[in-house]
Protein backbone atom coordinates (compact mmCIF):
# COMPACT_ATOMS: atom_id res chain seq x y z
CA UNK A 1 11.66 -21.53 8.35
CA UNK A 2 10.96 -18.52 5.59
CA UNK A 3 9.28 -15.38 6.57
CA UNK A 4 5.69 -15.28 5.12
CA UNK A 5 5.59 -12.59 1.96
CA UNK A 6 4.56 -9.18 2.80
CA UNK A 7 1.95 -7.36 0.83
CA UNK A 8 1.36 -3.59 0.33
CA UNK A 9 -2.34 -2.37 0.08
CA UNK A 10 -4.64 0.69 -0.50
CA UNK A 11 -7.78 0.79 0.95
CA UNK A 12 -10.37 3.99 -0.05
CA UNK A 13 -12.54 5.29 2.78
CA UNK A 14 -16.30 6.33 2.22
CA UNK A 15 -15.11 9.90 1.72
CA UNK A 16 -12.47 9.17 -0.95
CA UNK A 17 -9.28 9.39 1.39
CA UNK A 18 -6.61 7.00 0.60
CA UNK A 19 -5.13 4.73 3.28
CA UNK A 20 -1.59 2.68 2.72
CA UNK A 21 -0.82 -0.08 4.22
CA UNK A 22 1.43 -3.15 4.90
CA UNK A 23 1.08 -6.99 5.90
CA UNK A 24 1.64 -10.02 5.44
CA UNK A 25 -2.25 -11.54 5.47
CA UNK A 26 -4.53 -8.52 3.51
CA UNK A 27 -7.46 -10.28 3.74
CA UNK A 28 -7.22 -10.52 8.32
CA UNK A 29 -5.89 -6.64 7.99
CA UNK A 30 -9.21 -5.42 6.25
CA UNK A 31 -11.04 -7.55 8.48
CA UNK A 32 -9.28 -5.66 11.06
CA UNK A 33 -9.71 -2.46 9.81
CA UNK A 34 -13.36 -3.13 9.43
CA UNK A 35 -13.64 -3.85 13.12
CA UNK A 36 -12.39 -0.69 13.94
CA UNK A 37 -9.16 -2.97 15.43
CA UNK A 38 -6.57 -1.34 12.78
CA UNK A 39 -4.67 1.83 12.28
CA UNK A 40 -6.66 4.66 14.61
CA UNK A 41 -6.82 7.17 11.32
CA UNK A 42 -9.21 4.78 9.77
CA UNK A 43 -11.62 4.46 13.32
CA UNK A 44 -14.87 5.73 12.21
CA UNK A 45 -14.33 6.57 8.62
CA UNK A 46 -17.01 4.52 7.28
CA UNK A 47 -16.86 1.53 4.48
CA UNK A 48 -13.47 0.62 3.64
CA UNK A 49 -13.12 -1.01 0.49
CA UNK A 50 -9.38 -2.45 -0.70
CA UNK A 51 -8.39 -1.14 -4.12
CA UNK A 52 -5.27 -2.19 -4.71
CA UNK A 53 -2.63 -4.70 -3.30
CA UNK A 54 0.60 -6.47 -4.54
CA UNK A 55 2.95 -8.70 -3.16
CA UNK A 56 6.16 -6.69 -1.76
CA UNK A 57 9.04 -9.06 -0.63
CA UNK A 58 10.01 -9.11 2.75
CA UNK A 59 9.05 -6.65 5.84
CA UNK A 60 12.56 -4.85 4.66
CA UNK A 61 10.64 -4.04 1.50
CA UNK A 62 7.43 -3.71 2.17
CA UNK A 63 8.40 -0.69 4.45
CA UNK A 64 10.17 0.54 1.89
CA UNK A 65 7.72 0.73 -0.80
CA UNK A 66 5.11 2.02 2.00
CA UNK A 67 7.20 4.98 2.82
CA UNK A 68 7.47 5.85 -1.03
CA UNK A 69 3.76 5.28 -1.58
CA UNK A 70 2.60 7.39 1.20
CA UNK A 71 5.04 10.26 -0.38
CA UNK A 72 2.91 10.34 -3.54
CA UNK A 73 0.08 12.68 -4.09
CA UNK A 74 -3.34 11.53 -4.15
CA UNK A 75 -3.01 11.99 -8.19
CA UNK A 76 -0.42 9.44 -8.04
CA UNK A 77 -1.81 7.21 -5.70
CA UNK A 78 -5.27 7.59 -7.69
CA UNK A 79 -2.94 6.54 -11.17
CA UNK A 80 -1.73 3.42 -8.84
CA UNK A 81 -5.44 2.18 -8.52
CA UNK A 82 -6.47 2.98 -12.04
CA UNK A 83 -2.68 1.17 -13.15
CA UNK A 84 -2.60 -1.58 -11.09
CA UNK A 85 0.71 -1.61 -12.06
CA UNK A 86 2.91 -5.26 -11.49
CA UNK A 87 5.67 -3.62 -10.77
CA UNK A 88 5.63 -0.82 -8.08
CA UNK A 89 9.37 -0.29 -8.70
CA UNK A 90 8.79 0.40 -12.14
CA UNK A 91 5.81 2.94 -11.30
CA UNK A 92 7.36 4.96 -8.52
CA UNK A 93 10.64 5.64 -10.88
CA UNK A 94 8.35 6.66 -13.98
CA UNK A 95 6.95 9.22 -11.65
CA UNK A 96 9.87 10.15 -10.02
CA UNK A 97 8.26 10.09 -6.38
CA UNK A 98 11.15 11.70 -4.44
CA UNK A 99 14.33 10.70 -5.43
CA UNK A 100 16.73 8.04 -7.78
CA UNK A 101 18.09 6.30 -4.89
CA UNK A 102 14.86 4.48 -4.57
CA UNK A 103 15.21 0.46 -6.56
CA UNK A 104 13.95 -2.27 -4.09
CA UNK A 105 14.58 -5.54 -5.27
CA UNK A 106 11.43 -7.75 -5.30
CA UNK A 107 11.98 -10.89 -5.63
């Protein structure tokens, strides 16, 4: 039995705040979030709409690149929307988030 593929996803909130997330079914987590059911710092922040998701390997992974993403500063995370880059990997060394020791494999 393989693990089902984790994603990594943004979601905006109807004040412009930027919420990162991970899971492995993006469309039940909004659905979730929507129902006020999902992370508490989303609870009564208005329309959520999902601008940005990719697939990010396993759980291993997709923690990873969650971690990293929430490091980056709303500019970054705004240039990750506008991007929608393919590669997060590729994106998050470019801007040199935190630090070089940061290449997840995603396979």
């Amino acid at each position: 039995m393989t693990d089902s593929p984790w994603y990594l996803y943004l979601l905006r909130t109807a004040s412009g705040m930027l919420y990162t997330g991970i899971t492995t079914d993006v469309a039940r987590r909004m659905a979730q979030h929507q129902s006020g059911k999902g992370a508490k710092a989303l609870r009564g922040k208005g329309t959520l709409t999902l601008v940005f998701h990719c697939g990010a390997g396993d759980r291993s992974t997709a923690l990873k690149l969650e971690y990293r993403v929430k490091q980056l500063t709303k500019q970054q995370k705004e240039k990750l929307v506008i991007n929608q880059p393919s590669s997060l990997n590729a994106m998050l060394i470019e801007q040199k988030a935190v630090d070089k020791s940061f290449a997840v494999k995603i396979d």
